[in-house]
Structure formats: structure tokens, C-alpha cells
PDB file of N, CA and C in Angstrom:
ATOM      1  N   UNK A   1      97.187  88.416 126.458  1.00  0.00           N
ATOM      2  CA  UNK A   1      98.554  88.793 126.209  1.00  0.00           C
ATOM      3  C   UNK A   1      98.700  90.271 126.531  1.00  0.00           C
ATOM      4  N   UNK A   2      99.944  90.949 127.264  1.00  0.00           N
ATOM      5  CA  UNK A   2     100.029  91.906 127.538  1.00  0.00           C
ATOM      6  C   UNK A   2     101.527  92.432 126.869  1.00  0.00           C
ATOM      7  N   UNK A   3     101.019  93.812 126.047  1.00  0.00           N
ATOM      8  CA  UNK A   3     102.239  93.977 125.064  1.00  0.00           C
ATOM      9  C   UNK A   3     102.736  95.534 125.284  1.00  0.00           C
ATOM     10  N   UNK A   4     103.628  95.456 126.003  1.00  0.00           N
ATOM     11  CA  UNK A   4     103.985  97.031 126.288  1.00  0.00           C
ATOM     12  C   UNK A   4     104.303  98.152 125.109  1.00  0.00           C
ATOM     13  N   UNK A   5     104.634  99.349 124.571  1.00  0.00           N
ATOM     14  CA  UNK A   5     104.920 100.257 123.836  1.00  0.00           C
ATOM     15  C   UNK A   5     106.774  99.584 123.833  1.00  0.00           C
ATOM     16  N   UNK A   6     107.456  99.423 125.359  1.00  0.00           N
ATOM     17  CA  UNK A   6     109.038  99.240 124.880  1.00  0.00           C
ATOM     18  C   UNK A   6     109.470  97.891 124.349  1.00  0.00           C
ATOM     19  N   UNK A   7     108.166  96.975 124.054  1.00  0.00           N
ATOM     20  CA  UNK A   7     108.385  96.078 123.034  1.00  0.00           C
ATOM     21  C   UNK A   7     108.708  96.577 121.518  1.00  0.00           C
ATOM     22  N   UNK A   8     110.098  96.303 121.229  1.00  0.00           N
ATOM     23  CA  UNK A   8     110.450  96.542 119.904  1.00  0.00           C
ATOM     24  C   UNK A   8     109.605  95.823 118.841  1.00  0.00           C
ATOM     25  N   UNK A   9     109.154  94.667 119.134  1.00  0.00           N
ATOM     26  CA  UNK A   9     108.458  93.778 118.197  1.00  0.00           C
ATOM     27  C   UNK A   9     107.477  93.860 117.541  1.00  0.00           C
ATOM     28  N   UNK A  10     106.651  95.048 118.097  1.00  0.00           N
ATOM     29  CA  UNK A  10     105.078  95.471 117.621  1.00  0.00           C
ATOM     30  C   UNK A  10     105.115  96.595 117.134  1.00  0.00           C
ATOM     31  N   UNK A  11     104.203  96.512 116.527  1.00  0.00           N
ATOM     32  CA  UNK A  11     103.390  98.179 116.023  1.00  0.00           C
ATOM     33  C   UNK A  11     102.190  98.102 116.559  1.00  0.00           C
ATOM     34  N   UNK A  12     102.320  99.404 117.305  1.00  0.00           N
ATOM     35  CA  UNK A  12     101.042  99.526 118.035  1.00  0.00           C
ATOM     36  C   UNK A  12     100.283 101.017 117.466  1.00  0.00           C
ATOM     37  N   UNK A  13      99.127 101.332 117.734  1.00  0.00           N
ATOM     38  CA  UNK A  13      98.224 102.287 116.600  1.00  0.00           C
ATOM     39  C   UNK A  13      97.191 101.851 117.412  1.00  0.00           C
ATOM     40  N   UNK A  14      96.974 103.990 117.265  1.00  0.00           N
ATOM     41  CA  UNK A  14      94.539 103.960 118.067  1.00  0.00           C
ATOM     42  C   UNK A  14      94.337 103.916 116.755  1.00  0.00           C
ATOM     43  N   UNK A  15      94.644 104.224 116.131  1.00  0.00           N
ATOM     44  CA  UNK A  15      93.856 104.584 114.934  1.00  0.00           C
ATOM     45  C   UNK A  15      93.149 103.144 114.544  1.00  0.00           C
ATOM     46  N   UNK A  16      91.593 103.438 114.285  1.00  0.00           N
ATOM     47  CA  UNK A  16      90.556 102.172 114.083  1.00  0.00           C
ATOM     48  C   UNK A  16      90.645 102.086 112.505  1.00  0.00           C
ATOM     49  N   UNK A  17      90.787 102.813 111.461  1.00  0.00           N
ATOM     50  CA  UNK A  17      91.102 102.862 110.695  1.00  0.00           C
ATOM     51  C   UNK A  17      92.021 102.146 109.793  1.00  0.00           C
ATOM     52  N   UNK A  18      93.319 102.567 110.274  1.00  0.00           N
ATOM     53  CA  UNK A  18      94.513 101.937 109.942  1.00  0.00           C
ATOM     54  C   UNK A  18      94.630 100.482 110.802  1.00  0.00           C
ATOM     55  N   UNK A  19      94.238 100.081 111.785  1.00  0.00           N
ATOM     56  CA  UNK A  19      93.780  98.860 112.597  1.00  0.00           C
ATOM     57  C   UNK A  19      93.078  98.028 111.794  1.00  0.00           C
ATOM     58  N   UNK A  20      92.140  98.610 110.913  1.00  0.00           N
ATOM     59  CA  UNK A  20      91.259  97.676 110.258  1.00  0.00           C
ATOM     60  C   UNK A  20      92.460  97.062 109.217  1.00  0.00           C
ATOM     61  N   UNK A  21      92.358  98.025 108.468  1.00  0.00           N
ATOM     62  CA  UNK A  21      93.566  97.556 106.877  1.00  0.00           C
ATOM     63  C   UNK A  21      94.898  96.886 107.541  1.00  0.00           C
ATOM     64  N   UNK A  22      94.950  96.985 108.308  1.00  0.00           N
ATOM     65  CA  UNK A  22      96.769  96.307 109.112  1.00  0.00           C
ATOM     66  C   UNK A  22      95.953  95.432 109.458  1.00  0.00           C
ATOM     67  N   UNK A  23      94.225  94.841 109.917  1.00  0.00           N
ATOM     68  CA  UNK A  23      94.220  92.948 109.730  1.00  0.00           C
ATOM     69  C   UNK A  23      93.778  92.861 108.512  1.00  0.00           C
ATOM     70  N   UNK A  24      93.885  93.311 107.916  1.00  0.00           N
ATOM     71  CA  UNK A  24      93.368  92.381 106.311  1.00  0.00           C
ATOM     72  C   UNK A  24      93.936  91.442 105.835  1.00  0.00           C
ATOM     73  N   UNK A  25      95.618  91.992 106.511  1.00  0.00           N
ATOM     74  CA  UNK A  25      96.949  91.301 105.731  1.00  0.00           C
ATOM     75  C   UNK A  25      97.564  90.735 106.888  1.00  0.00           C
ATOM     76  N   UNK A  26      97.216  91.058 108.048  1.00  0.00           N
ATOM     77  CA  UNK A  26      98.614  90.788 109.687  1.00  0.00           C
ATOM     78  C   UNK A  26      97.372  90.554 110.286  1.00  0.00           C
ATOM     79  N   UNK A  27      97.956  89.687 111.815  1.00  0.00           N
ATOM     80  CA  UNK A  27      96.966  88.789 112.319  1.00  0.00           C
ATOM     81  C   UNK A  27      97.051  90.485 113.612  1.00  0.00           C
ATOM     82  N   UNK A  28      95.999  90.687 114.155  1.00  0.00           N
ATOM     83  CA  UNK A  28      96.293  91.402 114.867  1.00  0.00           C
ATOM     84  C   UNK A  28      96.023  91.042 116.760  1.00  0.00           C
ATOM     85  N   UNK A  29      97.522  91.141 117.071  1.00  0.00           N
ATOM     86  CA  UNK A  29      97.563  90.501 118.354  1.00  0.00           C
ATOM     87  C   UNK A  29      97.202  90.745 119.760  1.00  0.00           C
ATOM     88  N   UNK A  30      96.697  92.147 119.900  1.00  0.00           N
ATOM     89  CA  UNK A  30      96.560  92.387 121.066  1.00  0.00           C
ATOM     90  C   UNK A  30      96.222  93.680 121.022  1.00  0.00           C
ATOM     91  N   UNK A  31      94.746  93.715 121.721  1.00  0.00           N
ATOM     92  CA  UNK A  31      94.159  94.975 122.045  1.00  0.00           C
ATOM     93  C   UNK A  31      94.231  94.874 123.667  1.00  0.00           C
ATOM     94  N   UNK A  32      94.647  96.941 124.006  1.00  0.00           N
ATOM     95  CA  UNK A  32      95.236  96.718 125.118  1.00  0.00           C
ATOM     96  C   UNK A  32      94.075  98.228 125.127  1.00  0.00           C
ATOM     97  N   UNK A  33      93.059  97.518 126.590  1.00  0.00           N
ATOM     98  CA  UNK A  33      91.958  99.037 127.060  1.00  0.00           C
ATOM     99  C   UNK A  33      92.213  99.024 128.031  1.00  0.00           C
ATOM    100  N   UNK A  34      93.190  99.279 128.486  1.00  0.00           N
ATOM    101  CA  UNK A  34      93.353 100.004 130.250  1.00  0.00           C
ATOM    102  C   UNK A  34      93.572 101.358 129.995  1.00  0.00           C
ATOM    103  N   UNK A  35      93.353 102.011 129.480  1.00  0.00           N
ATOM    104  CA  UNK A  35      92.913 103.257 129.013  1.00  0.00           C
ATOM    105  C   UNK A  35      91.576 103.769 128.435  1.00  0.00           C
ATOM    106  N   UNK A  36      91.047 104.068 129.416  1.00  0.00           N
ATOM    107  CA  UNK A  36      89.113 104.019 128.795  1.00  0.00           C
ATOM    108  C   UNK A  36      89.217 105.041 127.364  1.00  0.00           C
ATOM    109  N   UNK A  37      90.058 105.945 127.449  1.00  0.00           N
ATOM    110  CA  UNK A  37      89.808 107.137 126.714  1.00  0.00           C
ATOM    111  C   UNK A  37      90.549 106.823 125.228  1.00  0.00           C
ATOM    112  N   UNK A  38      91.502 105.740 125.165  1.00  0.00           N
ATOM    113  CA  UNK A  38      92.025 105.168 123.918  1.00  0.00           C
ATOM    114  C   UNK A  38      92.983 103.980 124.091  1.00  0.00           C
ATOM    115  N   UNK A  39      92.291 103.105 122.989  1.00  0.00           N
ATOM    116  CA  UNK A  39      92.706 101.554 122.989  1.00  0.00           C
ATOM    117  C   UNK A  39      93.508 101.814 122.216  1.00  0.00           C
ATOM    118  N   UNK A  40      94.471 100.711 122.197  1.00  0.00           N
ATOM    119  CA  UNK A  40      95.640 100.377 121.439  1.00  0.00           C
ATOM    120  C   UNK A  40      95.503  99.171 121.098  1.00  0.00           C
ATOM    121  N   UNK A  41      96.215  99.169 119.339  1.00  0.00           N
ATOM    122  CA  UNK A  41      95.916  97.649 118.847  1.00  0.00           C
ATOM    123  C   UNK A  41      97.195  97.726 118.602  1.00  0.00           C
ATOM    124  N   UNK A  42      97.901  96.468 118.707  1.00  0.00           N
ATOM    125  CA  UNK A  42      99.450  95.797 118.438  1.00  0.00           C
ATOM    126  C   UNK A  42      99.443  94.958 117.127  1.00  0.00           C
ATOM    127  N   UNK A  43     100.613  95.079 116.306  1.00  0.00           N
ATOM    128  CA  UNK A  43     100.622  93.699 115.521  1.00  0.00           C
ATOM    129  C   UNK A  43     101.793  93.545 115.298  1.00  0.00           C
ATOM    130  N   UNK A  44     102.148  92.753 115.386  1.00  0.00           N
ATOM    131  CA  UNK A  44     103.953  91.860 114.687  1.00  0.00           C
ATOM    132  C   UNK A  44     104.361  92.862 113.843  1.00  0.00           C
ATOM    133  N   UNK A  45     106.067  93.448 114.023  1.00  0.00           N
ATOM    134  CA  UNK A  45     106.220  94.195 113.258  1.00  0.00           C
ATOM    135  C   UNK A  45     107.327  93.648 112.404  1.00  0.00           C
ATOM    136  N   UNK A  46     107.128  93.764 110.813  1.00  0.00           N
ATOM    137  CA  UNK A  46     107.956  93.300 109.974  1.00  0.00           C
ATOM    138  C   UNK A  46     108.115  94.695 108.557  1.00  0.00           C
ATOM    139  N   UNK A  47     109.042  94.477 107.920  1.00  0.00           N
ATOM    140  CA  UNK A  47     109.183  95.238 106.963  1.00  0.00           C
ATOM    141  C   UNK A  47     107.896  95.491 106.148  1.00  0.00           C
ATOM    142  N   UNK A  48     107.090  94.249 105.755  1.00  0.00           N
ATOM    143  CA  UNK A  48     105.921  94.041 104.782  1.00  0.00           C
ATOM    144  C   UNK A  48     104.990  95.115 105.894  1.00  0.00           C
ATOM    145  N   UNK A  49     104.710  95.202 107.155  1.00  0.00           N
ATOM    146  CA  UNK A  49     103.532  95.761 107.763  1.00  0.00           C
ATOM    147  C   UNK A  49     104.077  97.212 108.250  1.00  0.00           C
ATOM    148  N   UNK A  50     105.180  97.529 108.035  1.00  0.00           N
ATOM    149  CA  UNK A  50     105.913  99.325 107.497  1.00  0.00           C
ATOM    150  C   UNK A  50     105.053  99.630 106.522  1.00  0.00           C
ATOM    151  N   UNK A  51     105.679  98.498 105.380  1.00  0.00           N
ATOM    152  CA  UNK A  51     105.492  99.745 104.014  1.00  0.00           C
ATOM    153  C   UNK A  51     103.763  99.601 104.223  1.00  0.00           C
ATOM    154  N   UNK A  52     103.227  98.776 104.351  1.00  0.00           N
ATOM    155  CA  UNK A  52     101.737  99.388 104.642  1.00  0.00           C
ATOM    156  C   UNK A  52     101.224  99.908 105.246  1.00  0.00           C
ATOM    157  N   UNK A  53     101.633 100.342 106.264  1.00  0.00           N
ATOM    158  CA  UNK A  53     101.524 101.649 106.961  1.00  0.00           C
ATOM    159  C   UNK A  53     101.474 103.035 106.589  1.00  0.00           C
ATOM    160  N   UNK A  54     102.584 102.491 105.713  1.00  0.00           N
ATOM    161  CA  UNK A  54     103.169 104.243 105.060  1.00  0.00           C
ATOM    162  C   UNK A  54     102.657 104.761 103.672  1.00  0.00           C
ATOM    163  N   UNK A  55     102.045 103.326 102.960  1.00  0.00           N
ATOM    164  CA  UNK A  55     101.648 103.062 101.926  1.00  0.00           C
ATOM    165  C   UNK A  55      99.699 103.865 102.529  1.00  0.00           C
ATOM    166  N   UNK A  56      99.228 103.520 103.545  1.00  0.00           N
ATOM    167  CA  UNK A  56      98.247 103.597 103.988  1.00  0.00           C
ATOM    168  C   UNK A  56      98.084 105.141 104.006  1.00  0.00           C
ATOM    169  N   UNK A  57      99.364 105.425 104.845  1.00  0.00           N
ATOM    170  CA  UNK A  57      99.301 107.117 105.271  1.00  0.00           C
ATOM    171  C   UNK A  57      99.525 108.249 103.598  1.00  0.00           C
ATOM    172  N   UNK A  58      99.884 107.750 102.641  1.00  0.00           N
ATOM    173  CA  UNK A  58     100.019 107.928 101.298  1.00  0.00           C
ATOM    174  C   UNK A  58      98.914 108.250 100.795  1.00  0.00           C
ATOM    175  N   UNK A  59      97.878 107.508 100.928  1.00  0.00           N
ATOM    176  CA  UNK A  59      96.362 107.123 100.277  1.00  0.00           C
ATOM    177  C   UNK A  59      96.968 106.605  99.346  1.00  0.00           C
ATOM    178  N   UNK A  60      97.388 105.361  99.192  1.00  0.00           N
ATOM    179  CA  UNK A  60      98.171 104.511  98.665  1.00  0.00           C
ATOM    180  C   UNK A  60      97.451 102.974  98.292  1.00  0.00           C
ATOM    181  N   UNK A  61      96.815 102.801  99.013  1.00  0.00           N
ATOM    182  CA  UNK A  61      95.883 101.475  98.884  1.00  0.00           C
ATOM    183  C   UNK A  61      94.821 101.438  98.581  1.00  0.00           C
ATOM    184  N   UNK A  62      94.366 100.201  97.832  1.00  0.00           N
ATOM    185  CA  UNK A  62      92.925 100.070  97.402  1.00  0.00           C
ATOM    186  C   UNK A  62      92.632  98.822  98.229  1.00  0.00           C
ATOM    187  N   UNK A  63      91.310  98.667  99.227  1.00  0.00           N
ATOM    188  CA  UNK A  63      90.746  97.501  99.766  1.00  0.00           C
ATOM    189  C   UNK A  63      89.425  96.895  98.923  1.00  0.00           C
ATOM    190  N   UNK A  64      89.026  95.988  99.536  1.00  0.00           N
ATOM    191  CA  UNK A  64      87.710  95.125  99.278  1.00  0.00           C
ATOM    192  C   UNK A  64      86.822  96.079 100.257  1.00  0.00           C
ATOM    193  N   UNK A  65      86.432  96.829  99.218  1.00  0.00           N
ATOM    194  CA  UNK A  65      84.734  97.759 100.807  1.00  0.00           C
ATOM    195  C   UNK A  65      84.183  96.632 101.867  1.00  0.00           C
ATOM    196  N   UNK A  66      83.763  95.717 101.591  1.00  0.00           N
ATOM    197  CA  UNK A  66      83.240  94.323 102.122  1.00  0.00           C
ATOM    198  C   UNK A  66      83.783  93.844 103.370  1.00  0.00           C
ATOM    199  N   UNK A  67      85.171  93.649 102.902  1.00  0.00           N
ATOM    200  CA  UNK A  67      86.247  92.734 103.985  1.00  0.00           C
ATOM    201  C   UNK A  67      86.622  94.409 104.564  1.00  0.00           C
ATOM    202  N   UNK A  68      86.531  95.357 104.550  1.00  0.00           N
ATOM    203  CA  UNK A  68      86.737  96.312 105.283  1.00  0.00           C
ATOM    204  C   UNK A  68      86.172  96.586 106.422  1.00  0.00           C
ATOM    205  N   UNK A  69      85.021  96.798 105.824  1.00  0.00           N
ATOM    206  CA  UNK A  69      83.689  97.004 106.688  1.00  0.00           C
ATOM    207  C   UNK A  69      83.446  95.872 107.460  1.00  0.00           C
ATOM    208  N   UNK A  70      83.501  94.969 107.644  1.00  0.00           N
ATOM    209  CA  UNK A  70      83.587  93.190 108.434  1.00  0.00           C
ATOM    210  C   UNK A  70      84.996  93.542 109.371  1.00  0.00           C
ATOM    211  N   UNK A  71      86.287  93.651 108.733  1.00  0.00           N
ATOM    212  CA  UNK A  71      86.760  94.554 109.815  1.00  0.00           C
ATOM    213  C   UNK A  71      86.821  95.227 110.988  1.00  0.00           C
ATOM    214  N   UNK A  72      86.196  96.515 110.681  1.00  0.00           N
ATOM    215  CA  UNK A  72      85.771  97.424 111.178  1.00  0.00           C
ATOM    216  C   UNK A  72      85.090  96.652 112.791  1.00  0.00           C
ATOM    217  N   UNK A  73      84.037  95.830 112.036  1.00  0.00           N
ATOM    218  CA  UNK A  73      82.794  95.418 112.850  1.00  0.00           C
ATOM    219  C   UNK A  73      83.609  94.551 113.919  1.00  0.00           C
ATOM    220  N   UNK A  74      84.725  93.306 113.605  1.00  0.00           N
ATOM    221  CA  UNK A  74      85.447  93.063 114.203  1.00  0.00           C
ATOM    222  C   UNK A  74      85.960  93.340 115.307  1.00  0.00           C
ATOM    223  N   UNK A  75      87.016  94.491 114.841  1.00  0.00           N
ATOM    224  CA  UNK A  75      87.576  95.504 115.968  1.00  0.00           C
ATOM    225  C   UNK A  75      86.830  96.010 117.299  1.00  0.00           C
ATOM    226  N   UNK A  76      85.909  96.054 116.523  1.00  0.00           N
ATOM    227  CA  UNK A  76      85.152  97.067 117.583  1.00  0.00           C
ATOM    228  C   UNK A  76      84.192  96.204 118.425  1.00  0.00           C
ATOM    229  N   UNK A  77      83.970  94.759 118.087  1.00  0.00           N
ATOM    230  CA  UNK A  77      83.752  94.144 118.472  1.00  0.00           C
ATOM    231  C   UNK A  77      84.572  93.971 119.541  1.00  0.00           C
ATOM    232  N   UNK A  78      86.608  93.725 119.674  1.00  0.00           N
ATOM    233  CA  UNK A  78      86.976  93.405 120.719  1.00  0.00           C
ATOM    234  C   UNK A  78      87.286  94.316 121.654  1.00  0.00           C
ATOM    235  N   UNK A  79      86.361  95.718 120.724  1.00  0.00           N
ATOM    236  CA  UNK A  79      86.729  96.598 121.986  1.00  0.00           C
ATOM    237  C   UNK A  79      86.059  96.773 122.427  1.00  0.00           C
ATOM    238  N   UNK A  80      84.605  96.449 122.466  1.00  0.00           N
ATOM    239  CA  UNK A  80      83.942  96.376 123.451  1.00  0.00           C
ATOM    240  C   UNK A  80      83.454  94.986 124.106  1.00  0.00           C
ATOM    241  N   UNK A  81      84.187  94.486 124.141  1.00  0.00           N
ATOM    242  CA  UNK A  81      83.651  93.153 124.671  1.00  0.00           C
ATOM    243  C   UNK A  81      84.602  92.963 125.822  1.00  0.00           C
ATOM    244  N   UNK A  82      84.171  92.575 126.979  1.00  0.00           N
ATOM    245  CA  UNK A  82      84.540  92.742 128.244  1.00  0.00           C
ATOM    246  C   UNK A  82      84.933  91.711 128.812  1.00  0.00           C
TER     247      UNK A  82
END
């Protein structure tokens, strides 16, 4: 799937961080590396995946360390996988 920035529909974010905690709760749809120097992850954008965003940028949330870190491993899994 290819998801541009002037898609209104997504939230897109490098940040690996905030990528992780935005799938804990949202399915995350599309990592886009045609940019060697920084990937972009997309996800469905709805009111519920705002306020966690902003809730995120707050230091606002508490996760599962566990399902974080599995996460993490995830992500980075589809970013390097070719």
C-alpha cells in the first residue's frame, strides 16, 4: 500500500517511539522507506489516535514494558525487511 503525506486520512510519524505506542491500540498500516535516511509509519486517523498522540507527547501514558518492547522489535522488524 502506498500512502502519501496529502492523504487526509492518516497520521504519519518517524518517530519509532511514538510508532510503537500508536500499535498497541491502532493497526499500523503502512511503512513507507523510499527514503533511506527516514521511514515513515502511517495509521488511520481518528479522534481516539489524536488524543494519544498528544496524550503521548504529555508523558501522559502508562504501557505494558513487555508489549512495548515486542513492539519495538516489530517495527523494526518491517523496517528492515526488504
Amino acid at each position: 500500500m502506498t500512502i502519501t503525506d496529502e492523504n487526509e486520512n492518516y497520521f504519519s510519524t518517524s518517530d519509532l517511539a511514538l510508532s510503537a505506542t500508536l500499535s498497541l491500540y491502532f493497526p499500523l498500516e503502512s511503512v513507507d522507506k523510499t527514503n533511506p535516511q527516514k521511514v515513515e509509519f502511517f495509521f488511520k486517523k481518528s479522534p481516539d489516535l489524536e488524543k494519544l498522540v498528544d496524550d503521548f507527547w504529555r508523558g501522559q501514558l502508562l504501557v505494558e514494558p513487555q508489549a512495548y518492547f515486542n513492539r519495538i522489535k516489530g517495527i523494526k522488524a518491517r523496517i528492515y525487511d526488504r
